[in-house]
PDB file of N, CA and C in Angstrom:
ATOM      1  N   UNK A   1       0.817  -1.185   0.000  1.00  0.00           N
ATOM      2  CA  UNK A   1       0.000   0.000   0.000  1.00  0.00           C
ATOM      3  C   UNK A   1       0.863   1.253   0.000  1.00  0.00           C
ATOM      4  N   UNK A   2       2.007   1.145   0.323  1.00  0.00           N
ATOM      5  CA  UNK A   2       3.206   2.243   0.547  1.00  0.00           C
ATOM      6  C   UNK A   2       2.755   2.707  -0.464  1.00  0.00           C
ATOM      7  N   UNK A   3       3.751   2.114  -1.676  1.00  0.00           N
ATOM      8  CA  UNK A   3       4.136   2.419  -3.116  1.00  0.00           C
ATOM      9  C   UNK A   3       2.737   3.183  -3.579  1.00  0.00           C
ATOM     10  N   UNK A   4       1.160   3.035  -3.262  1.00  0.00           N
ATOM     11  CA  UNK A   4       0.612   3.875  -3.838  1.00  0.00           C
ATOM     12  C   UNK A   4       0.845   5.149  -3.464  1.00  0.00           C
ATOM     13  N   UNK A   5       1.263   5.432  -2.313  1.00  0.00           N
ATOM     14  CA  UNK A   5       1.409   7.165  -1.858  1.00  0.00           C
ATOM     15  C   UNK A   5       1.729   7.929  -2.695  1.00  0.00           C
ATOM     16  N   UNK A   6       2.973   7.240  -3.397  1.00  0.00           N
ATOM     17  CA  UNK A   6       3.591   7.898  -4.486  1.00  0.00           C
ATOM     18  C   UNK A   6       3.702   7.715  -5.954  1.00  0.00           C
ATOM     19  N   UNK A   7       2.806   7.010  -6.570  1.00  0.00           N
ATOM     20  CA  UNK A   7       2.635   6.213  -7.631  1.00  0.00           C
ATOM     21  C   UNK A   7       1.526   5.321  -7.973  1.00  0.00           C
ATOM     22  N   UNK A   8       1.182   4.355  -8.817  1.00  0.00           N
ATOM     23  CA  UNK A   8       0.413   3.350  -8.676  1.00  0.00           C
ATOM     24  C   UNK A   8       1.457   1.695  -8.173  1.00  0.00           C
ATOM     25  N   UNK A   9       0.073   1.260  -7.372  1.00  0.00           N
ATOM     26  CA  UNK A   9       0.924  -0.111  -7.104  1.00  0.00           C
ATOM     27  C   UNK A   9      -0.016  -1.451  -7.213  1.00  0.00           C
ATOM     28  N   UNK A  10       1.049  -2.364  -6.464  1.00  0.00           N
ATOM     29  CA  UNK A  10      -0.792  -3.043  -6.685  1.00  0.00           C
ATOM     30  C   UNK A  10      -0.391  -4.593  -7.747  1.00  0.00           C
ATOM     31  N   UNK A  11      -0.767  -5.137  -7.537  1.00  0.00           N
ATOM     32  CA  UNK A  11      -0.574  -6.778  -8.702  1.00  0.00           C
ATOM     33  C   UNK A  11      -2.020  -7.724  -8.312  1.00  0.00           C
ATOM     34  N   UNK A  12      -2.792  -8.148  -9.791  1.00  0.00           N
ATOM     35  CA  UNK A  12      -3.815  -8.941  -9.499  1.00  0.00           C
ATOM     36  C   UNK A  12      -5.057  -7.722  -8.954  1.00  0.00           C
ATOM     37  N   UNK A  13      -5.799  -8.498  -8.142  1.00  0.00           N
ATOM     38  CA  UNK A  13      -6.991  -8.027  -7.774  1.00  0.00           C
ATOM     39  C   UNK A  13      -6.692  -7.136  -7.192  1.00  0.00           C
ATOM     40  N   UNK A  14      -6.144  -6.496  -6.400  1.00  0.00           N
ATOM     41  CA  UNK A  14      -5.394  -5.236  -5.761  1.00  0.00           C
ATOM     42  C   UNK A  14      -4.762  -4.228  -6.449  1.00  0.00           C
ATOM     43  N   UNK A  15      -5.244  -2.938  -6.442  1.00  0.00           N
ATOM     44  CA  UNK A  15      -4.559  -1.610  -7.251  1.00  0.00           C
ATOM     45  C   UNK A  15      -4.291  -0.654  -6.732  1.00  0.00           C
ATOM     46  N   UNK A  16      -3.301   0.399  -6.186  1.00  0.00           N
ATOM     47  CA  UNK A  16      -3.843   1.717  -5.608  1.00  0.00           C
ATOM     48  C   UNK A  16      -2.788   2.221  -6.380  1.00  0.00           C
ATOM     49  N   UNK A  17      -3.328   3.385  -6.819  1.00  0.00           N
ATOM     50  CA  UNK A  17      -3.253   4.951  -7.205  1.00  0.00           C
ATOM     51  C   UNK A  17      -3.530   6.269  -6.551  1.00  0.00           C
ATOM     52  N   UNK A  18      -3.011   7.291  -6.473  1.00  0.00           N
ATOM     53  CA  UNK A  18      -3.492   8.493  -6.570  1.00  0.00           C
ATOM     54  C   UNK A  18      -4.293   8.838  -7.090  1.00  0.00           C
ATOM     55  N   UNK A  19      -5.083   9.516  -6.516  1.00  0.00           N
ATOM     56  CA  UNK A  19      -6.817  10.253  -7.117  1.00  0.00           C
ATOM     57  C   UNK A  19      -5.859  11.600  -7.363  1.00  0.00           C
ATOM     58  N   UNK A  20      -5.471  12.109  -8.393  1.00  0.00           N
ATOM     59  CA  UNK A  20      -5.486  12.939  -9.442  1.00  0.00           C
ATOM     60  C   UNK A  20      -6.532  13.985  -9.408  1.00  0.00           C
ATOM     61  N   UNK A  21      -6.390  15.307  -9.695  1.00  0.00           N
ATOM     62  CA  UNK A  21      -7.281  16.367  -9.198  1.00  0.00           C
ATOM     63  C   UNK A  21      -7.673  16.648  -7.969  1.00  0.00           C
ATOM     64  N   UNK A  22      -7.368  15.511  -7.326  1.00  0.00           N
ATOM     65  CA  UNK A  22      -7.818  15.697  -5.990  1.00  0.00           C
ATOM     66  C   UNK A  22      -6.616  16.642  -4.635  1.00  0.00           C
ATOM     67  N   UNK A  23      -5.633  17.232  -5.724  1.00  0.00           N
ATOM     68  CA  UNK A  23      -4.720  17.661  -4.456  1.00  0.00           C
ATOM     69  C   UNK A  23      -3.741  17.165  -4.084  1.00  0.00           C
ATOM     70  N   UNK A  24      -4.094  15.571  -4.411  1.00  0.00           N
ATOM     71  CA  UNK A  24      -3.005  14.879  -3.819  1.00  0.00           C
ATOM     72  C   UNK A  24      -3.571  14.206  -2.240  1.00  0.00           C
ATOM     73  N   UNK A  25      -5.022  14.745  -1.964  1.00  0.00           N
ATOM     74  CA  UNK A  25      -5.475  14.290  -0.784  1.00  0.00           C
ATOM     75  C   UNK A  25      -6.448  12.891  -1.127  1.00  0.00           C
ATOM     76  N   UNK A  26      -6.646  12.574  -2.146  1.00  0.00           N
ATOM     77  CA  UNK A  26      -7.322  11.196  -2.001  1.00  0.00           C
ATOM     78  C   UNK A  26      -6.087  10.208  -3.162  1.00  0.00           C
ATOM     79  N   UNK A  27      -6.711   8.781  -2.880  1.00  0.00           N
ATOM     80  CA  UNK A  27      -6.092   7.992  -3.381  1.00  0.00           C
ATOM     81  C   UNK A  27      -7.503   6.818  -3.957  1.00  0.00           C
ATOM     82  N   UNK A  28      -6.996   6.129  -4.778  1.00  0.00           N
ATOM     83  CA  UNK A  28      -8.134   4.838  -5.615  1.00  0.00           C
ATOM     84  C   UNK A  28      -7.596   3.606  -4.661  1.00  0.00           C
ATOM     85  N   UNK A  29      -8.229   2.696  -4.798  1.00  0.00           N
ATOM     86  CA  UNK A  29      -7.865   1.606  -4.268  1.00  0.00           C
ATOM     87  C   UNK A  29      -8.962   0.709  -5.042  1.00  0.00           C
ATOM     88  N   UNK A  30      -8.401  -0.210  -5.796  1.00  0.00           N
ATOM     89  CA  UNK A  30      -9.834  -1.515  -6.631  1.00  0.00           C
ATOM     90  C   UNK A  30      -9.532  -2.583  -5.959  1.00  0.00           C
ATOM     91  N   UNK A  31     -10.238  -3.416  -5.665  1.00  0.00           N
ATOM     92  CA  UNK A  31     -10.228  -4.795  -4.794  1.00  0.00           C
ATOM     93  C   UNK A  31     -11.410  -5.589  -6.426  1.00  0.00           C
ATOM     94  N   UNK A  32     -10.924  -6.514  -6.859  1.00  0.00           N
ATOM     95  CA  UNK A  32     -11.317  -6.965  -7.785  1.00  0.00           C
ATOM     96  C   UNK A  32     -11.334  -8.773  -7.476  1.00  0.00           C
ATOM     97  N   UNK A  33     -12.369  -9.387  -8.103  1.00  0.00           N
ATOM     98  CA  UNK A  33     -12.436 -10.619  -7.978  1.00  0.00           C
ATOM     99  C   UNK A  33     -13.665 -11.364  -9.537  1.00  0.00           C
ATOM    100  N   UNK A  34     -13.517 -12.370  -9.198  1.00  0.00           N
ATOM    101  CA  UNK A  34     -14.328 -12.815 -10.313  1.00  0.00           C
ATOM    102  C   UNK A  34     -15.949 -12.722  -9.998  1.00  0.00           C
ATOM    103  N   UNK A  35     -16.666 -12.474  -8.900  1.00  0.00           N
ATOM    104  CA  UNK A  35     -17.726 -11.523  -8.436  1.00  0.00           C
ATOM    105  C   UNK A  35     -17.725 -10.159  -8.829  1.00  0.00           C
ATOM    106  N   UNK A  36     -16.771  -9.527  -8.882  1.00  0.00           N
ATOM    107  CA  UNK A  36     -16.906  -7.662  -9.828  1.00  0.00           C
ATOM    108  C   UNK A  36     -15.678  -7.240  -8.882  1.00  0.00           C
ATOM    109  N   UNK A  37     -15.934  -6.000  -9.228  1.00  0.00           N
ATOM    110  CA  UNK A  37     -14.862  -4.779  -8.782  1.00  0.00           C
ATOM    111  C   UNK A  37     -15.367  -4.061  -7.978  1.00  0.00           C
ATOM    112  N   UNK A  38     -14.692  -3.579  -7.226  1.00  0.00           N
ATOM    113  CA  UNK A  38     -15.188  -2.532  -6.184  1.00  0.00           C
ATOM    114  C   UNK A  38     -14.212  -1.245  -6.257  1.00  0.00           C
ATOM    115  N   UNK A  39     -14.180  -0.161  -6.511  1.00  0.00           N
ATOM    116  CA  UNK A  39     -13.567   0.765  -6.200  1.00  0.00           C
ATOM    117  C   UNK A  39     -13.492   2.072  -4.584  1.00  0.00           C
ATOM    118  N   UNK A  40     -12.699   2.381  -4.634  1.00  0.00           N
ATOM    119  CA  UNK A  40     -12.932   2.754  -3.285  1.00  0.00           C
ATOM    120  C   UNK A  40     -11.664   4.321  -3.479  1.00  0.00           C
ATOM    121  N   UNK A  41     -12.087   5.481  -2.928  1.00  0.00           N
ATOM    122  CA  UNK A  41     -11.672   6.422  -2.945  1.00  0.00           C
ATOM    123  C   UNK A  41     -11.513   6.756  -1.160  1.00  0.00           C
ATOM    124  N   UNK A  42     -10.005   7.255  -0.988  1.00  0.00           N
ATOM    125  CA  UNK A  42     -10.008   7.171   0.471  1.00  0.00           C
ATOM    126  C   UNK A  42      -8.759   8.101   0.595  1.00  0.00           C
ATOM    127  N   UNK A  43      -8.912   8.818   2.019  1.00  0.00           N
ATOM    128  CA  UNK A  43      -7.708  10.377   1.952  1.00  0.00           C
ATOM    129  C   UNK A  43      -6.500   9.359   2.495  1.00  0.00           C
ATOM    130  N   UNK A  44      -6.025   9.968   1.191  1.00  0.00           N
ATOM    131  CA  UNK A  44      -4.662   9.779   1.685  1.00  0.00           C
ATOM    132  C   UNK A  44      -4.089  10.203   3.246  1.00  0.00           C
ATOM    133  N   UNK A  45      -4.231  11.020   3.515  1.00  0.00           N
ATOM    134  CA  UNK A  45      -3.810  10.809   5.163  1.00  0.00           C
ATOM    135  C   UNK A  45      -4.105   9.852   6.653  1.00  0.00           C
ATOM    136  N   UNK A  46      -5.418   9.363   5.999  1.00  0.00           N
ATOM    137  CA  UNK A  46      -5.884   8.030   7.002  1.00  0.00           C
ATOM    138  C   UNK A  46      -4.848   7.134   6.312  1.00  0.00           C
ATOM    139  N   UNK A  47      -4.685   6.680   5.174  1.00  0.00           N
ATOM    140  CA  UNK A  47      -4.023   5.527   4.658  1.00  0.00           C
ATOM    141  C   UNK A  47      -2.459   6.001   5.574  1.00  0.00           C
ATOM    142  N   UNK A  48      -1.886   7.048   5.186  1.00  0.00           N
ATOM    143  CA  UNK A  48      -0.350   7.207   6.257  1.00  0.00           C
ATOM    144  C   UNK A  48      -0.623   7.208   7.783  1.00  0.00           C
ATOM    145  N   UNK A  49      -1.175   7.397   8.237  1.00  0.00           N
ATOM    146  CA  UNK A  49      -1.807   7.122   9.739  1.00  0.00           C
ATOM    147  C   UNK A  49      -1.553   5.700   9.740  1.00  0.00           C
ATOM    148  N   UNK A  50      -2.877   4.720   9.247  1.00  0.00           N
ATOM    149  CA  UNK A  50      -3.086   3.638   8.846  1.00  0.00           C
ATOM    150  C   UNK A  50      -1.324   2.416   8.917  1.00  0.00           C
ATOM    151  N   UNK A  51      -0.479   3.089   8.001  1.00  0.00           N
ATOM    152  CA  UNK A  51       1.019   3.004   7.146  1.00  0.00           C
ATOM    153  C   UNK A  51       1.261   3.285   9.031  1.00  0.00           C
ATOM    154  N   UNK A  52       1.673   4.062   9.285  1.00  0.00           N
ATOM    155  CA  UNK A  52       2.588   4.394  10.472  1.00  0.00           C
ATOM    156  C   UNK A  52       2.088   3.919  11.515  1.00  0.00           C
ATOM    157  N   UNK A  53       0.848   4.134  12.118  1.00  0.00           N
ATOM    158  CA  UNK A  53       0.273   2.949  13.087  1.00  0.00           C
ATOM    159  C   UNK A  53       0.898   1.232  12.930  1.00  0.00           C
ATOM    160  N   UNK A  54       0.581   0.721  11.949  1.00  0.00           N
ATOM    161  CA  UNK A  54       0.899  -0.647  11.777  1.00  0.00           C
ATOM    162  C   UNK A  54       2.506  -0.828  11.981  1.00  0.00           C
ATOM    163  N   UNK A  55       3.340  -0.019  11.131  1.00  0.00           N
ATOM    164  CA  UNK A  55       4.823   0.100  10.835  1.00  0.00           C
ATOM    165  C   UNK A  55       5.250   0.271  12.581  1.00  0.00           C
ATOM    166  N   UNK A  56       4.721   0.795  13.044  1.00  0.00           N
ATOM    167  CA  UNK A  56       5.146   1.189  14.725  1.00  0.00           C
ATOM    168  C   UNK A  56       4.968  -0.096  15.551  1.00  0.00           C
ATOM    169  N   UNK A  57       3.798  -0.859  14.856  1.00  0.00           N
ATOM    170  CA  UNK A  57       3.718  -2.499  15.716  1.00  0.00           C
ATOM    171  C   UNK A  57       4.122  -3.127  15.032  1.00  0.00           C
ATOM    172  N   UNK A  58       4.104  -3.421  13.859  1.00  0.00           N
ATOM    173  CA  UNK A  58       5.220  -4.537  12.944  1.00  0.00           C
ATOM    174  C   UNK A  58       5.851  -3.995  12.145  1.00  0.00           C
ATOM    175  N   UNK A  59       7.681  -3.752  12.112  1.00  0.00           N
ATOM    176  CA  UNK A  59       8.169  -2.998  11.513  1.00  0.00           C
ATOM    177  C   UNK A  59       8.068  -3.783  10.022  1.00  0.00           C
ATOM    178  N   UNK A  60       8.368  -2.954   8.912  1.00  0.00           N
ATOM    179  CA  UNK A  60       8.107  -3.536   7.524  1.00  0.00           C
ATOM    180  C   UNK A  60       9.373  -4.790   7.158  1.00  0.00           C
ATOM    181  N   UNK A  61       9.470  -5.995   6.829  1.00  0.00           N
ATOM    182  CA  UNK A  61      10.663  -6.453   6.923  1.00  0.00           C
ATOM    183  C   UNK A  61      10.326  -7.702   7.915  1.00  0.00           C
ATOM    184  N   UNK A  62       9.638  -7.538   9.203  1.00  0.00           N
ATOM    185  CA  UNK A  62       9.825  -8.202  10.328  1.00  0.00           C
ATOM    186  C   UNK A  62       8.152  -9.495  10.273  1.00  0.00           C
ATOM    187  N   UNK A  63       7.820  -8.877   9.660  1.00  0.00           N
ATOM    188  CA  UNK A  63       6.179  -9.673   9.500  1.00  0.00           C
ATOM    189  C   UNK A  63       6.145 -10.913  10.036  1.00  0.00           C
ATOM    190  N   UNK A  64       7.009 -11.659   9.385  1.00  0.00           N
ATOM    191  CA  UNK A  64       7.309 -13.101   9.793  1.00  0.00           C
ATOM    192  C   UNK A  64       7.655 -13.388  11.195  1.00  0.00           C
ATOM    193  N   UNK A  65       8.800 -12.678  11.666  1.00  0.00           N
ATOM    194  CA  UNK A  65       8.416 -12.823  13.009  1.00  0.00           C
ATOM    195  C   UNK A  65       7.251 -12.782  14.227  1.00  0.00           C
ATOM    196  N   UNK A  66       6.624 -12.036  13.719  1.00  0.00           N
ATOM    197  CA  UNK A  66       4.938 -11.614  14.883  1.00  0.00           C
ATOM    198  C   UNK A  66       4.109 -13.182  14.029  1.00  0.00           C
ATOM    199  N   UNK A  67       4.624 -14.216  13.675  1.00  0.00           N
ATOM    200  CA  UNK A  67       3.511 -15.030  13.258  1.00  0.00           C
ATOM    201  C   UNK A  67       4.079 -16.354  13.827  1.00  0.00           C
ATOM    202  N   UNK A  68       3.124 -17.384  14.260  1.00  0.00           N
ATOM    203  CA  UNK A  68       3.551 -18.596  15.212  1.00  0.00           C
ATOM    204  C   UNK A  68       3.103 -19.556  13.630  1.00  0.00           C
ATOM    205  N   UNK A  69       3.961 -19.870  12.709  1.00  0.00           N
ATOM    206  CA  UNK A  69       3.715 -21.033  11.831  1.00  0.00           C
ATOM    207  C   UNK A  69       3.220 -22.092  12.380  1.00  0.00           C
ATOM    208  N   UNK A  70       3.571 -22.510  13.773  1.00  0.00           N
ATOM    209  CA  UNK A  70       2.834 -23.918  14.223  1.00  0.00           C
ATOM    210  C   UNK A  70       1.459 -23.908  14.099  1.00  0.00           C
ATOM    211  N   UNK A  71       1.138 -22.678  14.886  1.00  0.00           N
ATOM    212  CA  UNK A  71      -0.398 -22.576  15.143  1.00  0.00           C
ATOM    213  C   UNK A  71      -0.659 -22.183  13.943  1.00  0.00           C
ATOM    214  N   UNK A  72      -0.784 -21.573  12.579  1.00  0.00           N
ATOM    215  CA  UNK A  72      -1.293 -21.243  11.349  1.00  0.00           C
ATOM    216  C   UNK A  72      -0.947 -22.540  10.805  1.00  0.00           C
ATOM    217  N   UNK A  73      -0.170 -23.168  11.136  1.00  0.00           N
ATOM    218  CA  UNK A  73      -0.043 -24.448   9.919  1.00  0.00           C
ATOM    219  C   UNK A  73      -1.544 -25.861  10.879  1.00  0.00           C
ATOM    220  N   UNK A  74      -1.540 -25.984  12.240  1.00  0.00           N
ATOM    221  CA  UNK A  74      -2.749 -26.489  12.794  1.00  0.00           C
ATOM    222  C   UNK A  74      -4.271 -25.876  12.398  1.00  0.00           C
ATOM    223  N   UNK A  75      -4.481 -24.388  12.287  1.00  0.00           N
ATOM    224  CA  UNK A  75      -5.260 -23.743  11.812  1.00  0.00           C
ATOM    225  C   UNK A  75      -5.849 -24.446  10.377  1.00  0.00           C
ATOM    226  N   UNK A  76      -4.722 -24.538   9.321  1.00  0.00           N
ATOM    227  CA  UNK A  76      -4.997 -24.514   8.227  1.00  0.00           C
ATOM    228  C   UNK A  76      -5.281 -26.066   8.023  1.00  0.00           C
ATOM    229  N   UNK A  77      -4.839 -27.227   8.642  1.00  0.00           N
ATOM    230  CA  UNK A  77      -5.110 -28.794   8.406  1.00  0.00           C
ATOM    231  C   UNK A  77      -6.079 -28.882   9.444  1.00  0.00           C
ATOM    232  N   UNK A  78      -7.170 -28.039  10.390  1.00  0.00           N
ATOM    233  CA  UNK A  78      -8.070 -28.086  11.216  1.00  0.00           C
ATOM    234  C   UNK A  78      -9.102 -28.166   9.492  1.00  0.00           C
ATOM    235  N   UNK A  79      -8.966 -26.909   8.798  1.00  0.00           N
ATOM    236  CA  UNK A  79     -10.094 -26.587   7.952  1.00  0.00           C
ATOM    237  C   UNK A  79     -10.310 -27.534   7.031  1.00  0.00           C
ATOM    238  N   UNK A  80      -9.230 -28.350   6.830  1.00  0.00           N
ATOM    239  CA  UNK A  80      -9.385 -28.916   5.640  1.00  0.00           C
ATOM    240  C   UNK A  80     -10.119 -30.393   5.989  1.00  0.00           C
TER     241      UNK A  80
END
């Protein structure tokens, strides 16, 4: 979601861009699936809030660590 701040980003069903005309204060975001598309327009400053809140509890890089594979790998052969 970074990379949209400053650009478009995004691969597959996931897109974000800059909303254009807008200042620079909103951004696009499409969430797409084989059910339809959804678009979604949202201020860019909740999304960096959003960005820096999370980054302050899981630094970017570290993800893997805050996750217990045992218990997600029991999780996932529970469902099946």
């Amino acid at each position: 979601m970074a990379g949209g701040l400053s650009g478009s980003a995004g691969d597959g069903d996931i897109r974000i861009w800059s909303a254009t005309g807008h200042g620079g204060q909103g951004m696009y975001i499409t969430l797409g699936s084989s059910a339809g598309t959804a678009l979604l327009e949202v201020p860019v400053q909740d999304v960096k809030t959003f960005l820096e809140n999370t980054e302050a509890s899981v630094p970017r890089g570290a993800e893997s660590g805050h996750i217990d594979w045992d218990i997600e790998l029991a999780n996932l052969r529970a469902e099946s």
